[in-house]
PDB file of N, CA and C in Angstrom:
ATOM      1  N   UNK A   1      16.605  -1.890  18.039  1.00  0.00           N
ATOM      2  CA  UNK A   1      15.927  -3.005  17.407  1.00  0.00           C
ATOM      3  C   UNK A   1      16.922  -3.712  16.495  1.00  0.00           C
ATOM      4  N   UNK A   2      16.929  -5.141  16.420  1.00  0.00           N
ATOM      5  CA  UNK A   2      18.099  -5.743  16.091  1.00  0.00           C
ATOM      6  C   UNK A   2      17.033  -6.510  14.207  1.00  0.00           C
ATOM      7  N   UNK A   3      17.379  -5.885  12.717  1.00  0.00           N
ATOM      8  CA  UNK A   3      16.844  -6.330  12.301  1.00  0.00           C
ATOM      9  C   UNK A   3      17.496  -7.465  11.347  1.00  0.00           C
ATOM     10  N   UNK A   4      16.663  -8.415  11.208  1.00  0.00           N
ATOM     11  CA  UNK A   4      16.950  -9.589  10.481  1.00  0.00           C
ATOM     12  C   UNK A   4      16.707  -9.620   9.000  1.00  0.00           C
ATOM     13  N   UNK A   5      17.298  -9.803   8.013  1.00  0.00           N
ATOM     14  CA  UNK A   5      16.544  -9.527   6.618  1.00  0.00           C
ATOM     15  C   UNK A   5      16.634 -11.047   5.987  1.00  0.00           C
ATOM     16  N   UNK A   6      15.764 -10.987   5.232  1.00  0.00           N
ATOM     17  CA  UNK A   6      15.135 -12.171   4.457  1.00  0.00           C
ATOM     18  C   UNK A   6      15.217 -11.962   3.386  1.00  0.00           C
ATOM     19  N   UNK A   7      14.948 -13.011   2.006  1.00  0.00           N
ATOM     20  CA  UNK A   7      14.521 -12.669   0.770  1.00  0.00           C
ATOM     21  C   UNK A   7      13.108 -12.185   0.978  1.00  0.00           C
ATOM     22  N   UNK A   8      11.776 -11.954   1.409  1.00  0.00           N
ATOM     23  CA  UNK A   8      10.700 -10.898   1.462  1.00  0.00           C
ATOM     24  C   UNK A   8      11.242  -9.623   1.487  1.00  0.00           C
ATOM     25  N   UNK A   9      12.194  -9.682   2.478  1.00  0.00           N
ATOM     26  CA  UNK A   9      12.893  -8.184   2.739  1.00  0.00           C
ATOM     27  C   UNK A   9      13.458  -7.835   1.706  1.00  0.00           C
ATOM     28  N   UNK A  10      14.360  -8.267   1.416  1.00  0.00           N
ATOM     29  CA  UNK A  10      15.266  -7.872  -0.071  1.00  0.00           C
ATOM     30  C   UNK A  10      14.193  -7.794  -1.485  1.00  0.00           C
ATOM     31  N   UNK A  11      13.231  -8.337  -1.523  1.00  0.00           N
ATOM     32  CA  UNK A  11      12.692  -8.502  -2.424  1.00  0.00           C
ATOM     33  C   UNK A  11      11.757  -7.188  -2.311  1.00  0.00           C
ATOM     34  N   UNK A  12      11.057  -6.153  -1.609  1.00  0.00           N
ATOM     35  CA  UNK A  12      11.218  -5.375  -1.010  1.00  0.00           C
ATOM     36  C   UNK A  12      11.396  -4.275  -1.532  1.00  0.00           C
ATOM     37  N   UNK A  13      12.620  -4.354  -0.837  1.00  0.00           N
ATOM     38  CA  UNK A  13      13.440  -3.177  -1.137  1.00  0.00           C
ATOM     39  C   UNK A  13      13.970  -3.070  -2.460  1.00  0.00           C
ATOM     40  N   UNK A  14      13.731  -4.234  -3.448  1.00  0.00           N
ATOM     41  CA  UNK A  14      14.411  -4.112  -4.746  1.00  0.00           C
ATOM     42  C   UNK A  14      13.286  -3.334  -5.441  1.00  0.00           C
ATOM     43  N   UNK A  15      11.759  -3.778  -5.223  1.00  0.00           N
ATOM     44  CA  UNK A  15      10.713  -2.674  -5.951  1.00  0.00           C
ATOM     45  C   UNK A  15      10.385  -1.628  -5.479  1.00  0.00           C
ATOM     46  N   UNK A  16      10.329  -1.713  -3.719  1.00  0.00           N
ATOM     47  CA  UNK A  16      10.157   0.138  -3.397  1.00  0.00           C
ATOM     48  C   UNK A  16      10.144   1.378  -3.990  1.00  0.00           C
ATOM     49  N   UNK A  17      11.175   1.327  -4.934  1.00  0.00           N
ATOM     50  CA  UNK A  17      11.455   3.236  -5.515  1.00  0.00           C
ATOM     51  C   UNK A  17      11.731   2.378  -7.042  1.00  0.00           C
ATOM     52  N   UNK A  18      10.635   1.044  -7.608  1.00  0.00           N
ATOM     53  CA  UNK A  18      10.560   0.896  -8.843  1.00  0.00           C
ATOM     54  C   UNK A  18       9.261   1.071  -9.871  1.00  0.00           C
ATOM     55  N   UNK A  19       8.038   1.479  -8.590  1.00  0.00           N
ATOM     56  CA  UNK A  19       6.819   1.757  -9.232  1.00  0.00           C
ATOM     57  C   UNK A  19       6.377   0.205  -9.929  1.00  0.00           C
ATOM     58  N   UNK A  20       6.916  -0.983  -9.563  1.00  0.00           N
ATOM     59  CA  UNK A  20       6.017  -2.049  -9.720  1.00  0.00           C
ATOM     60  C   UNK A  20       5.642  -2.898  -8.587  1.00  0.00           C
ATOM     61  N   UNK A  21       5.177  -3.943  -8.369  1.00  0.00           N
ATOM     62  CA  UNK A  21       4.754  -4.815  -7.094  1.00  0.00           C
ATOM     63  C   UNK A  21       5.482  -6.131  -7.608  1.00  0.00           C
ATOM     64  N   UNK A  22       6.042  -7.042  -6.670  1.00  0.00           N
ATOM     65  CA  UNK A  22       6.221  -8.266  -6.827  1.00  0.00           C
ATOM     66  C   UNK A  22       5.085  -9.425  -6.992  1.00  0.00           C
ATOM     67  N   UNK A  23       4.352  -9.983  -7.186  1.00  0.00           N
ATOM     68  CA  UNK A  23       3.496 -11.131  -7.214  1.00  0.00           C
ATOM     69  C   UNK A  23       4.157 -12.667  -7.320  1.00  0.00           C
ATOM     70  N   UNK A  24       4.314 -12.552  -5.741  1.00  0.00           N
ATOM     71  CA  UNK A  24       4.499 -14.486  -5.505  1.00  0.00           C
ATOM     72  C   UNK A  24       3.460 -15.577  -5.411  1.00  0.00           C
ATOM     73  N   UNK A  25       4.014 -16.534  -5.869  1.00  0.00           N
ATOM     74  CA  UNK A  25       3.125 -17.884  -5.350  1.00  0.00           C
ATOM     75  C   UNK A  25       3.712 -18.541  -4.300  1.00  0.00           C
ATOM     76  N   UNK A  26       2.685 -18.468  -3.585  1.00  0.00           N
ATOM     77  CA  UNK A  26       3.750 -19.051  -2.240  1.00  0.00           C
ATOM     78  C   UNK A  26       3.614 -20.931  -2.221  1.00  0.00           C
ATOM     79  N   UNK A  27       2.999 -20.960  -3.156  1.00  0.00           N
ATOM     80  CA  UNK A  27       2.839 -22.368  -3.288  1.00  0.00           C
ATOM     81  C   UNK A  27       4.259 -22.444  -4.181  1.00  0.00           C
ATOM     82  N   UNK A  28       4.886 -21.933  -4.849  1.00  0.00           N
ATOM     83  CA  UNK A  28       6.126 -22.253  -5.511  1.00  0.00           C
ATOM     84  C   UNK A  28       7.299 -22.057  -4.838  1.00  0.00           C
ATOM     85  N   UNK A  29       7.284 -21.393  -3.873  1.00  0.00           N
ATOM     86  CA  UNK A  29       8.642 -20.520  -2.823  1.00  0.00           C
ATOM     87  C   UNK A  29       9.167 -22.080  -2.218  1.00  0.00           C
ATOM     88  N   UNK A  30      10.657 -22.168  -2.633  1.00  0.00           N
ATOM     89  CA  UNK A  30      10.871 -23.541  -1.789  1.00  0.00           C
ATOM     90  C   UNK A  30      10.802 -23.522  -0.051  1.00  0.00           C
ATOM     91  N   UNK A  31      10.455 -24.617   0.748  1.00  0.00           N
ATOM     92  CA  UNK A  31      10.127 -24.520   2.252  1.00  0.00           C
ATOM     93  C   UNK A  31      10.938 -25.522   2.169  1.00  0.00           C
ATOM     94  N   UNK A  32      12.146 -25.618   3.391  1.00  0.00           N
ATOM     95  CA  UNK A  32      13.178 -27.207   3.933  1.00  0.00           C
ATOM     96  C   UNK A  32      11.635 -28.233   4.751  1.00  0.00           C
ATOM     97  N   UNK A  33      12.458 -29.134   4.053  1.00  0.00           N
ATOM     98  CA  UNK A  33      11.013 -30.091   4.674  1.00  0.00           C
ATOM     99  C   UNK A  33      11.027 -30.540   6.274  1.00  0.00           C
ATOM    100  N   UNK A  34      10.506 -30.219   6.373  1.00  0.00           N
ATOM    101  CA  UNK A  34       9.719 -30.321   8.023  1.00  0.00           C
ATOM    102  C   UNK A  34       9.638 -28.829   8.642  1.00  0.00           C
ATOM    103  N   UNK A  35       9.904 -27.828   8.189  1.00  0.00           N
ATOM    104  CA  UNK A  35       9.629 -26.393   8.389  1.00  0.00           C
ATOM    105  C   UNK A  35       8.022 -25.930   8.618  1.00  0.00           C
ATOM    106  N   UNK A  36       7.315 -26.330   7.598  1.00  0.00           N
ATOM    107  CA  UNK A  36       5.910 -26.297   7.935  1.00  0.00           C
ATOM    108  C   UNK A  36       5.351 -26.665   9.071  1.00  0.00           C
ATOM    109  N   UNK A  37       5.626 -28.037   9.604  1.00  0.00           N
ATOM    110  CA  UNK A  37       5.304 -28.494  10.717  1.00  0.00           C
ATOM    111  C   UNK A  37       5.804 -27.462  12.121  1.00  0.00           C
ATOM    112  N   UNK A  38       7.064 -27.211  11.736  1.00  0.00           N
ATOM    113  CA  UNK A  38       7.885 -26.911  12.970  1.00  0.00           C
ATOM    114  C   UNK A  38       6.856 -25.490  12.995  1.00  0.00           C
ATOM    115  N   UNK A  39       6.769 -24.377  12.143  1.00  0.00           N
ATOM    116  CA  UNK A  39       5.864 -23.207  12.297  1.00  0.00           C
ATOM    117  C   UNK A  39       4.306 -23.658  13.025  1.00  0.00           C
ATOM    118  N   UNK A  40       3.873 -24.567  12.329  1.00  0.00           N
ATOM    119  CA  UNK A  40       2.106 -25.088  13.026  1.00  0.00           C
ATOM    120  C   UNK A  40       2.516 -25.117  14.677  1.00  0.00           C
ATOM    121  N   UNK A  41       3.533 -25.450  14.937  1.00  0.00           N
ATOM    122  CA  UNK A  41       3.590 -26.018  16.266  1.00  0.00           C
ATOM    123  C   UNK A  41       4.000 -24.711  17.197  1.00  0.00           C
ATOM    124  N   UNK A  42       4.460 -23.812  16.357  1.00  0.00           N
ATOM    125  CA  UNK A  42       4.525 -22.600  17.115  1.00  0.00           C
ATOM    126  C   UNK A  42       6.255 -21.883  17.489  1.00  0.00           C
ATOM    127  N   UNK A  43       7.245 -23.001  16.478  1.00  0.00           N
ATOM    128  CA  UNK A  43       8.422 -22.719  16.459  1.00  0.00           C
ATOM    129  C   UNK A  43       8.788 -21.951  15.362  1.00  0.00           C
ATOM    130  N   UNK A  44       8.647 -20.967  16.083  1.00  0.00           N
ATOM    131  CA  UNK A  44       9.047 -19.123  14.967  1.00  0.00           C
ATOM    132  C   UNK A  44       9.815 -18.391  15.621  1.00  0.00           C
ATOM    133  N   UNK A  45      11.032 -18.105  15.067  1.00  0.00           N
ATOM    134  CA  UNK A  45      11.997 -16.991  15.674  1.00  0.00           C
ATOM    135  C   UNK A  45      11.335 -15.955  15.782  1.00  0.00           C
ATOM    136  N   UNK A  46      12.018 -15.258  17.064  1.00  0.00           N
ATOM    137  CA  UNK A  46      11.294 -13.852  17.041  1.00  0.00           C
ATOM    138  C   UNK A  46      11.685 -12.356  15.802  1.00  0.00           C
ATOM    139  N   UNK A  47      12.756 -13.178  14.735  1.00  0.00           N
ATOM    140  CA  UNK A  47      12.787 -11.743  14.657  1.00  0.00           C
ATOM    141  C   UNK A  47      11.846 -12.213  12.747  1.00  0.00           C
ATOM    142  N   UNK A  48      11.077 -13.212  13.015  1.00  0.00           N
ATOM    143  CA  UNK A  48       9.728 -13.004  12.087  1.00  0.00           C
ATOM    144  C   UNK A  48       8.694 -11.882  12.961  1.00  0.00           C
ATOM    145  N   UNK A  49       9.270 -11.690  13.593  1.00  0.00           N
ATOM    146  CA  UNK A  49       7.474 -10.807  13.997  1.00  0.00           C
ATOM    147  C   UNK A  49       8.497  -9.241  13.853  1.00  0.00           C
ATOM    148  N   UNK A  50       9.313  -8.999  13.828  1.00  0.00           N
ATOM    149  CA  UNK A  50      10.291  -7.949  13.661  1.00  0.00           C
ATOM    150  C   UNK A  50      10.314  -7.658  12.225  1.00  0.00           C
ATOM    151  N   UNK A  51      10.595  -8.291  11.028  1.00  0.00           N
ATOM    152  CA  UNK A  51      10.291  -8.641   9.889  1.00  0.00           C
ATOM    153  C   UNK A  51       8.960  -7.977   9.433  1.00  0.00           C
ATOM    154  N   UNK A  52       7.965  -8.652  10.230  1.00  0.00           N
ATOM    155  CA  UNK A  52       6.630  -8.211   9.978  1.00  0.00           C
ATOM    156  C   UNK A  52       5.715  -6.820  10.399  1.00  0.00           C
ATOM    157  N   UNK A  53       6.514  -6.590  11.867  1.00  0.00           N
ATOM    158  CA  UNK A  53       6.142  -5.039  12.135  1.00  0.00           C
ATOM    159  C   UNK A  53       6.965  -4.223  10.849  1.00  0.00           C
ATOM    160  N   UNK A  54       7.665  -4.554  10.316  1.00  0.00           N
ATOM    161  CA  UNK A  54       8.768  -3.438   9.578  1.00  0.00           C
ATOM    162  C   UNK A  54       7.784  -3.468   7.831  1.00  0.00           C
ATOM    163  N   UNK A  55       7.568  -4.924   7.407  1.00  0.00           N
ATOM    164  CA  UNK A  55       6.703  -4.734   6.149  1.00  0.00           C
ATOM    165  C   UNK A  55       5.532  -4.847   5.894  1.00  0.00           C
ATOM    166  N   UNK A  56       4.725  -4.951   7.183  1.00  0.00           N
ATOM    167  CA  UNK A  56       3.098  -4.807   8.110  1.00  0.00           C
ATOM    168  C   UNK A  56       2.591  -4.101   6.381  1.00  0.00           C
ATOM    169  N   UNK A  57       3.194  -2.832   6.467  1.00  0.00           N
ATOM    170  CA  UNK A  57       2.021  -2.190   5.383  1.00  0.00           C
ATOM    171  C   UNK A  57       2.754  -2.107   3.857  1.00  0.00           C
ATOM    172  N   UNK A  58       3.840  -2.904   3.322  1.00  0.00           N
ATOM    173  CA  UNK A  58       4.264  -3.229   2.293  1.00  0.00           C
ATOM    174  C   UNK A  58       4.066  -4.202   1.480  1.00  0.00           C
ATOM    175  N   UNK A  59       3.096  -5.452   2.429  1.00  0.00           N
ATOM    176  CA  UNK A  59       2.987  -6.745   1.930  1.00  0.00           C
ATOM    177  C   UNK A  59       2.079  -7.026   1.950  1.00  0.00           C
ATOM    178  N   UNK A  60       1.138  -7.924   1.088  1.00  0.00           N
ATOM    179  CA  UNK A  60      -0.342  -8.615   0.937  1.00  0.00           C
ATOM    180  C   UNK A  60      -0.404 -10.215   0.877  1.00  0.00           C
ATOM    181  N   UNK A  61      -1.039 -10.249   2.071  1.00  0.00           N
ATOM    182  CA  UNK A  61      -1.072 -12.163   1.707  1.00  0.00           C
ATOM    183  C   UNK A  61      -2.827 -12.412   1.251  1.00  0.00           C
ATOM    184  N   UNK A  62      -2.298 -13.279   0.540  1.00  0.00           N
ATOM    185  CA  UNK A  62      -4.300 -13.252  -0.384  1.00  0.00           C
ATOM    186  C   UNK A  62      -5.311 -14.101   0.657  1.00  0.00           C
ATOM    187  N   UNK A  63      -6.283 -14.001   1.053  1.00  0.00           N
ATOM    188  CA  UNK A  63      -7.018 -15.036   1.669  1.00  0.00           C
ATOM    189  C   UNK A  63      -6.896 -16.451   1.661  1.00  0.00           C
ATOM    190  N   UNK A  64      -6.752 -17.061   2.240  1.00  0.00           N
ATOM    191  CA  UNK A  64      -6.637 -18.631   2.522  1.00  0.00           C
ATOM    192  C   UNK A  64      -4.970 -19.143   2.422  1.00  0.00           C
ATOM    193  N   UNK A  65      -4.389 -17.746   2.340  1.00  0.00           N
ATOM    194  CA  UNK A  65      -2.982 -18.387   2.676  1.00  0.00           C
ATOM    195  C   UNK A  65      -2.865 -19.423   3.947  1.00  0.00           C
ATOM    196  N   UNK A  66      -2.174 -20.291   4.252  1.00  0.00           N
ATOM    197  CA  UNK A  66      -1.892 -21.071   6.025  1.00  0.00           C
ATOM    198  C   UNK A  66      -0.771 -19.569   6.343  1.00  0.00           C
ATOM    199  N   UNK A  67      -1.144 -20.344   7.825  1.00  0.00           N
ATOM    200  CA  UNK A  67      -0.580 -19.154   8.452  1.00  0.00           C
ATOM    201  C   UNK A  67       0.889 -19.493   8.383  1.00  0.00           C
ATOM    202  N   UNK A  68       1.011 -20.768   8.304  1.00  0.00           N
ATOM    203  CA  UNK A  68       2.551 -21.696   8.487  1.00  0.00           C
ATOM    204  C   UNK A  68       3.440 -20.807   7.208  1.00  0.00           C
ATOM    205  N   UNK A  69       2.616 -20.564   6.025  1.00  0.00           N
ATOM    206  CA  UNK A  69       3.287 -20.253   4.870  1.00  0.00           C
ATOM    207  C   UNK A  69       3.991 -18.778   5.236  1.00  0.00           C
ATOM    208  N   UNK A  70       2.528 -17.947   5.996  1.00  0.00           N
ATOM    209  CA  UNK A  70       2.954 -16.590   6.372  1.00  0.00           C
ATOM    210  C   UNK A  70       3.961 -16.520   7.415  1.00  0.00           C
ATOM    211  N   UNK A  71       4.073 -17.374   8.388  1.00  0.00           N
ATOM    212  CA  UNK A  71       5.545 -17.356   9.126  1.00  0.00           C
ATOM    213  C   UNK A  71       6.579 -17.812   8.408  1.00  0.00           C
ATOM    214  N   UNK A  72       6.457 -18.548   7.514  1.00  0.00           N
ATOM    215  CA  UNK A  72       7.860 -19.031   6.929  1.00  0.00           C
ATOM    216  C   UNK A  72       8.551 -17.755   6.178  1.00  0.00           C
ATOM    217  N   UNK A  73       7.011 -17.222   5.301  1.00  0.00           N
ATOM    218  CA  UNK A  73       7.664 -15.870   4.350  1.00  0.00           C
ATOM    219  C   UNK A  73       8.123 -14.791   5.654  1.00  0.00           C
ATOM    220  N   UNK A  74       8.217 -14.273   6.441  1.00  0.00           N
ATOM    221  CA  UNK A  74       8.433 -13.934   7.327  1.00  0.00           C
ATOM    222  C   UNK A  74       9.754 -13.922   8.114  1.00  0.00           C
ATOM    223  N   UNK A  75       9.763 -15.152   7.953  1.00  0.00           N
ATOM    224  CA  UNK A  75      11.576 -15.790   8.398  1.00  0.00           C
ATOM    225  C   UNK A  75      12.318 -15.249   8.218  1.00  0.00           C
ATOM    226  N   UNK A  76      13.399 -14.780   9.344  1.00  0.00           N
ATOM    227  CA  UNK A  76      14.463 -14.063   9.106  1.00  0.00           C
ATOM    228  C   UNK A  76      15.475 -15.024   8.360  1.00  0.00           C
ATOM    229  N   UNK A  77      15.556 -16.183   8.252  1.00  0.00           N
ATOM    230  CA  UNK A  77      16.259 -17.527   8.144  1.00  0.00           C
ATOM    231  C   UNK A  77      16.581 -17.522   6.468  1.00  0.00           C
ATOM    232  N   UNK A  78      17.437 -17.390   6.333  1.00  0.00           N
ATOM    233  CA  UNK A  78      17.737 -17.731   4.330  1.00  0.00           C
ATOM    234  C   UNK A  78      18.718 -18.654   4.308  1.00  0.00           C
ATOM    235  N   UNK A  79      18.872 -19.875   3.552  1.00  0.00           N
ATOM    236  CA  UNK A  79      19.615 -20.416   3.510  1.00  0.00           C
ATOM    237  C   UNK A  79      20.546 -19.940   1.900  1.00  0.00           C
ATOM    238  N   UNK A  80      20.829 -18.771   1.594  1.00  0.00           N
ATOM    239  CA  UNK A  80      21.557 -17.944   0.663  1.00  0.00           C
ATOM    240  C   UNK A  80      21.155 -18.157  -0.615  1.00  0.00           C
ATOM    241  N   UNK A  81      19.544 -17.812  -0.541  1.00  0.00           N
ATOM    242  CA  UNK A  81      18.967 -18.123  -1.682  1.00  0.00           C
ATOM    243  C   UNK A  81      19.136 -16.744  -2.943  1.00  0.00           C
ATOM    244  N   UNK A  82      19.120 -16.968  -4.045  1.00  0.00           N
ATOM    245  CA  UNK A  82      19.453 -15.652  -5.120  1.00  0.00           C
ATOM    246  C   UNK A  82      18.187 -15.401  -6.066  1.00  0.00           C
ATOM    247  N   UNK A  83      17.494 -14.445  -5.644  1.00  0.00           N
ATOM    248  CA  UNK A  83      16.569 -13.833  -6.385  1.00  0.00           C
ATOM    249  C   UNK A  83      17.026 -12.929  -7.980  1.00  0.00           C
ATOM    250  N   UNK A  84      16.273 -13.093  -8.382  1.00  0.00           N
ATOM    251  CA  UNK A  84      16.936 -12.585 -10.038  1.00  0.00           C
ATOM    252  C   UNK A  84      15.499 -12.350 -10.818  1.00  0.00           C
ATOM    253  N   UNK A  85      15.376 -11.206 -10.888  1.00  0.00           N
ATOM    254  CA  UNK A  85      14.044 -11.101 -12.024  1.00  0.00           C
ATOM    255  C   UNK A  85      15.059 -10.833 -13.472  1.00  0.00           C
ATOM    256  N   UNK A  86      13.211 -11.176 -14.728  1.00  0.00           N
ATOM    257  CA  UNK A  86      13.958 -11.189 -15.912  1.00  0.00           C
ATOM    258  C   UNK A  86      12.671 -11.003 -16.826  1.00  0.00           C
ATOM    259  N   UNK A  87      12.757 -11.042 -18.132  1.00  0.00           N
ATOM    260  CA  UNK A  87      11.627 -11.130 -18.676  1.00  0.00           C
ATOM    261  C   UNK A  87      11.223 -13.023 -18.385  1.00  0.00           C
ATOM    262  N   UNK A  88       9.561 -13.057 -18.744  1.00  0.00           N
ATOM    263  CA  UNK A  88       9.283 -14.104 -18.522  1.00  0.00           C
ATOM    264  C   UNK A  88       9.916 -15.515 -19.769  1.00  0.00           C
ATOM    265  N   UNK A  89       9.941 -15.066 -20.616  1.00  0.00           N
ATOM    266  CA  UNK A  89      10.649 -16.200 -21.721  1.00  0.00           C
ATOM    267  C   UNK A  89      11.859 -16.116 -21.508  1.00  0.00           C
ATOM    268  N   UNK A  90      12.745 -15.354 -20.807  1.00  0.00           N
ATOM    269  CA  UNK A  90      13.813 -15.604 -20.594  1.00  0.00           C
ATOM    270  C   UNK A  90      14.358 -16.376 -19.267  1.00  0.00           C
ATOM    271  N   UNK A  91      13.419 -16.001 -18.267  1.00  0.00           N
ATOM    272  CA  UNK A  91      13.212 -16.880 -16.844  1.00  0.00           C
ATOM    273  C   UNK A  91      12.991 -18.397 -17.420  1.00  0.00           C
ATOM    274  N   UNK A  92      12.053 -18.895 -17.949  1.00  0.00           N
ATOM    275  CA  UNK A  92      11.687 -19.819 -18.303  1.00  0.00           C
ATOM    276  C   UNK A  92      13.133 -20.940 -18.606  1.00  0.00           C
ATOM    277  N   UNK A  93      13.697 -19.950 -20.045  1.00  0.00           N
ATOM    278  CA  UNK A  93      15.089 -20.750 -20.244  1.00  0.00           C
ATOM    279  C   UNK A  93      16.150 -21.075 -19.322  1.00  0.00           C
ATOM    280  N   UNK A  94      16.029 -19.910 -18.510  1.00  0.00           N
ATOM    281  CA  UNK A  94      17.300 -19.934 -17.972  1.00  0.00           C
ATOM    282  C   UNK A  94      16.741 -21.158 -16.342  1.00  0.00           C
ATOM    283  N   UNK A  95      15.572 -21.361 -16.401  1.00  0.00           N
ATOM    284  CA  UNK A  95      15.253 -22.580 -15.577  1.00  0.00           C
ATOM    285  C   UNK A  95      15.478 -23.970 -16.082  1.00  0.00           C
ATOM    286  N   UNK A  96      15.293 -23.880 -17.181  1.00  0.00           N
ATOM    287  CA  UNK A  96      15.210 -25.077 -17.691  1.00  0.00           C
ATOM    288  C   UNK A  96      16.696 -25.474 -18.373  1.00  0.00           C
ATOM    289  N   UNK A  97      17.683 -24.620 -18.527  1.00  0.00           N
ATOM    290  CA  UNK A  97      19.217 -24.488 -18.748  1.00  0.00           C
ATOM    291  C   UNK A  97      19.689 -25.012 -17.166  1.00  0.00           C
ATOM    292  N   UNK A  98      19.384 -24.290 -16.427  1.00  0.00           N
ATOM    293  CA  UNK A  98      19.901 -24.710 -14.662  1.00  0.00           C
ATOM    294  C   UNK A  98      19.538 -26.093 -14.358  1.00  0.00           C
ATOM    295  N   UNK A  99      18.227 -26.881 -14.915  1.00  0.00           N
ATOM    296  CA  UNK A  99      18.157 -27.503 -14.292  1.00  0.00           C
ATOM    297  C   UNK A  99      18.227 -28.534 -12.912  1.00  0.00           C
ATOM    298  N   UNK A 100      17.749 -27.304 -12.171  1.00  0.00           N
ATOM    299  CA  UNK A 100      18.365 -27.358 -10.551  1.00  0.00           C
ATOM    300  C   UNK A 100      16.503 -27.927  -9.883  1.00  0.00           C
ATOM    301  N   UNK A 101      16.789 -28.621  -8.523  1.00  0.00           N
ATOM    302  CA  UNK A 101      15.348 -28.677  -8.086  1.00  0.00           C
ATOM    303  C   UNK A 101      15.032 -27.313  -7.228  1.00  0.00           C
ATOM    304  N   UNK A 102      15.933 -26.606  -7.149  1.00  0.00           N
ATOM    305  CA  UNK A 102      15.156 -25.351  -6.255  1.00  0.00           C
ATOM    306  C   UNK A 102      15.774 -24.042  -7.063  1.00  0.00           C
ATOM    307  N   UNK A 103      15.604 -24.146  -8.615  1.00  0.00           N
ATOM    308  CA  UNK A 103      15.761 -22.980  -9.353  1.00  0.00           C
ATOM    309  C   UNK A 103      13.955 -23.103  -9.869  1.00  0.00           C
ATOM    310  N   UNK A 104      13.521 -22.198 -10.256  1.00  0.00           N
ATOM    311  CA  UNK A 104      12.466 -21.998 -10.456  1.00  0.00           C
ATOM    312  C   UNK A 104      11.728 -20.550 -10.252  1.00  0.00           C
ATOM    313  N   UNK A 105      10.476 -20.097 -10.991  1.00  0.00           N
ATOM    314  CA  UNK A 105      10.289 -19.287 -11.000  1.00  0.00           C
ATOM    315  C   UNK A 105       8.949 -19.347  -9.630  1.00  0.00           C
ATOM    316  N   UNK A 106       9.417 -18.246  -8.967  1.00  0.00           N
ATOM    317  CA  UNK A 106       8.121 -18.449  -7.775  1.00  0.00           C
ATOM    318  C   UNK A 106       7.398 -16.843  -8.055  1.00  0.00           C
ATOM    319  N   UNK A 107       7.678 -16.518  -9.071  1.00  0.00           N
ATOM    320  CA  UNK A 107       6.659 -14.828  -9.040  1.00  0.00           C
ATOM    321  C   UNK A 107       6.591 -13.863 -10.144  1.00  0.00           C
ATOM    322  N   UNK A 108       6.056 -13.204 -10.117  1.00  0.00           N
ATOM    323  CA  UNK A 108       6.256 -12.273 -11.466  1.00  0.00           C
ATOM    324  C   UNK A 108       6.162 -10.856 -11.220  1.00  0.00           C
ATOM    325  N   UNK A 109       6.267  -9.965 -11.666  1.00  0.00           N
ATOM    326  CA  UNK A 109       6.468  -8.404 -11.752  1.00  0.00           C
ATOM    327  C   UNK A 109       5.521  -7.928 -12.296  1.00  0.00           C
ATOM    328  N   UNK A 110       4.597  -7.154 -11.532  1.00  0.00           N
ATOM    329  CA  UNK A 110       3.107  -6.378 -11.994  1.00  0.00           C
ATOM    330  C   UNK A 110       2.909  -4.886 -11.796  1.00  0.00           C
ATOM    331  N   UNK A 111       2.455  -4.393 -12.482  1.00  0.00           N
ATOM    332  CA  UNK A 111       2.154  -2.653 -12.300  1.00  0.00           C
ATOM    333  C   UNK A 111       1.747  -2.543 -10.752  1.00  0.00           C
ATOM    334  N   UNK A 112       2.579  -1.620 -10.299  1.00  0.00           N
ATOM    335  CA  UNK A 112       2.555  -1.168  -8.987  1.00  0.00           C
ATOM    336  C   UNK A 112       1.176  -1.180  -8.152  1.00  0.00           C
ATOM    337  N   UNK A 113       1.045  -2.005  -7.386  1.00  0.00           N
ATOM    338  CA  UNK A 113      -0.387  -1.989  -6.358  1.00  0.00           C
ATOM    339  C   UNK A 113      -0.534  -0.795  -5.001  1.00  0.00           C
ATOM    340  N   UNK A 114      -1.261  -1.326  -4.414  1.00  0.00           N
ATOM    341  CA  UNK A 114      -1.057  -0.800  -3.064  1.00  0.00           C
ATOM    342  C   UNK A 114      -0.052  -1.206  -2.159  1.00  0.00           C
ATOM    343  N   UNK A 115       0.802  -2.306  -2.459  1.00  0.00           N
ATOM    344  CA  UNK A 115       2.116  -2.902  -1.976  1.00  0.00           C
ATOM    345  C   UNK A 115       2.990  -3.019  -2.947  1.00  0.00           C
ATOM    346  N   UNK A 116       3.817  -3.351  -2.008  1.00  0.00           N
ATOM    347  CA  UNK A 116       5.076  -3.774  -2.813  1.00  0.00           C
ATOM    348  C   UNK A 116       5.293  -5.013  -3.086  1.00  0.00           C
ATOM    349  N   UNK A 117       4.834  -6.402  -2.470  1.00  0.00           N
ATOM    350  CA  UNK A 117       4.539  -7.722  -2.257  1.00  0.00           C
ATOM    351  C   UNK A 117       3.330  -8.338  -2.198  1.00  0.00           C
ATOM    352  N   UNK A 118       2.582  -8.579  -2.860  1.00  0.00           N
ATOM    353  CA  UNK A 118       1.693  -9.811  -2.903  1.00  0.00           C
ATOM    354  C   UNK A 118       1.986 -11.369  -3.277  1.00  0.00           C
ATOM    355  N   UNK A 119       1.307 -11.987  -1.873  1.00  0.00           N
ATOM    356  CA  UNK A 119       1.235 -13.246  -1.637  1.00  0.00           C
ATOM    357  C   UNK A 119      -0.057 -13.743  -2.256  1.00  0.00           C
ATOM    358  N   UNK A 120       0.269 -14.888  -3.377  1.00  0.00           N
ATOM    359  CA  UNK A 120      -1.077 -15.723  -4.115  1.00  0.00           C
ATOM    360  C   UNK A 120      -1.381 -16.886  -3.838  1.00  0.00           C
TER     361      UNK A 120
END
């Protein structure tokens, strides 16, 4: 099996053996524009479904997610994005110091669930 890793993946494996859960908004996660469309239409690499057999029982997507969002999180595809947790007043600054359009905070760090990833 040939596997592909993602930031879901990495993100992951960074809480696994930390006893907390990640909590994203997937409404904040940046998407390249026209990506949404291209998923509705049914253009998904295969090794999102490879991705997904592997974190099937690590990850939670909340009701009324689109499905477009759940293939994108899925995506083996990163364009070399850098995840960084922190405390939250310190995330905050260090967003607003970057002043970048795709720095931002898309999640927060919660007492360990039944996953390791929840999607909000």
């Amino acid at each position: 099996m040939h596997i592909q890793v993602n930031s879901l993946w990495h993100s992951q494996e960074c809480v696994a053996a930390s006893n907390v859960t990640i909590e994203f908004d997937i409404n904040a996660l940046p998407v390249i524009d026209g990506a949404r469309e291209l998923a509705t239409f049914g253009f998904i690499p295969e090794g999102r479904y490879t991705n997904e057999d592997y974190l099937f029982d690590k990850v939670r997507f909340e009701q009324g997610i689109p499905q477009d969002l759940i293939d994108i999180a899925f995506d083996p595809q990163t364009s070399g994005g850098l995840l960084l947790f922190m405390p939250e007043e310190d995330a905050r600054a260090f967003v607003r110091e970057m002043d970048k359009p795709y720095c931002r905070i898309i999640g927060r760090v919660i007492p360990k669930t039944d996953r390791d990833v929840i999607f909000k």
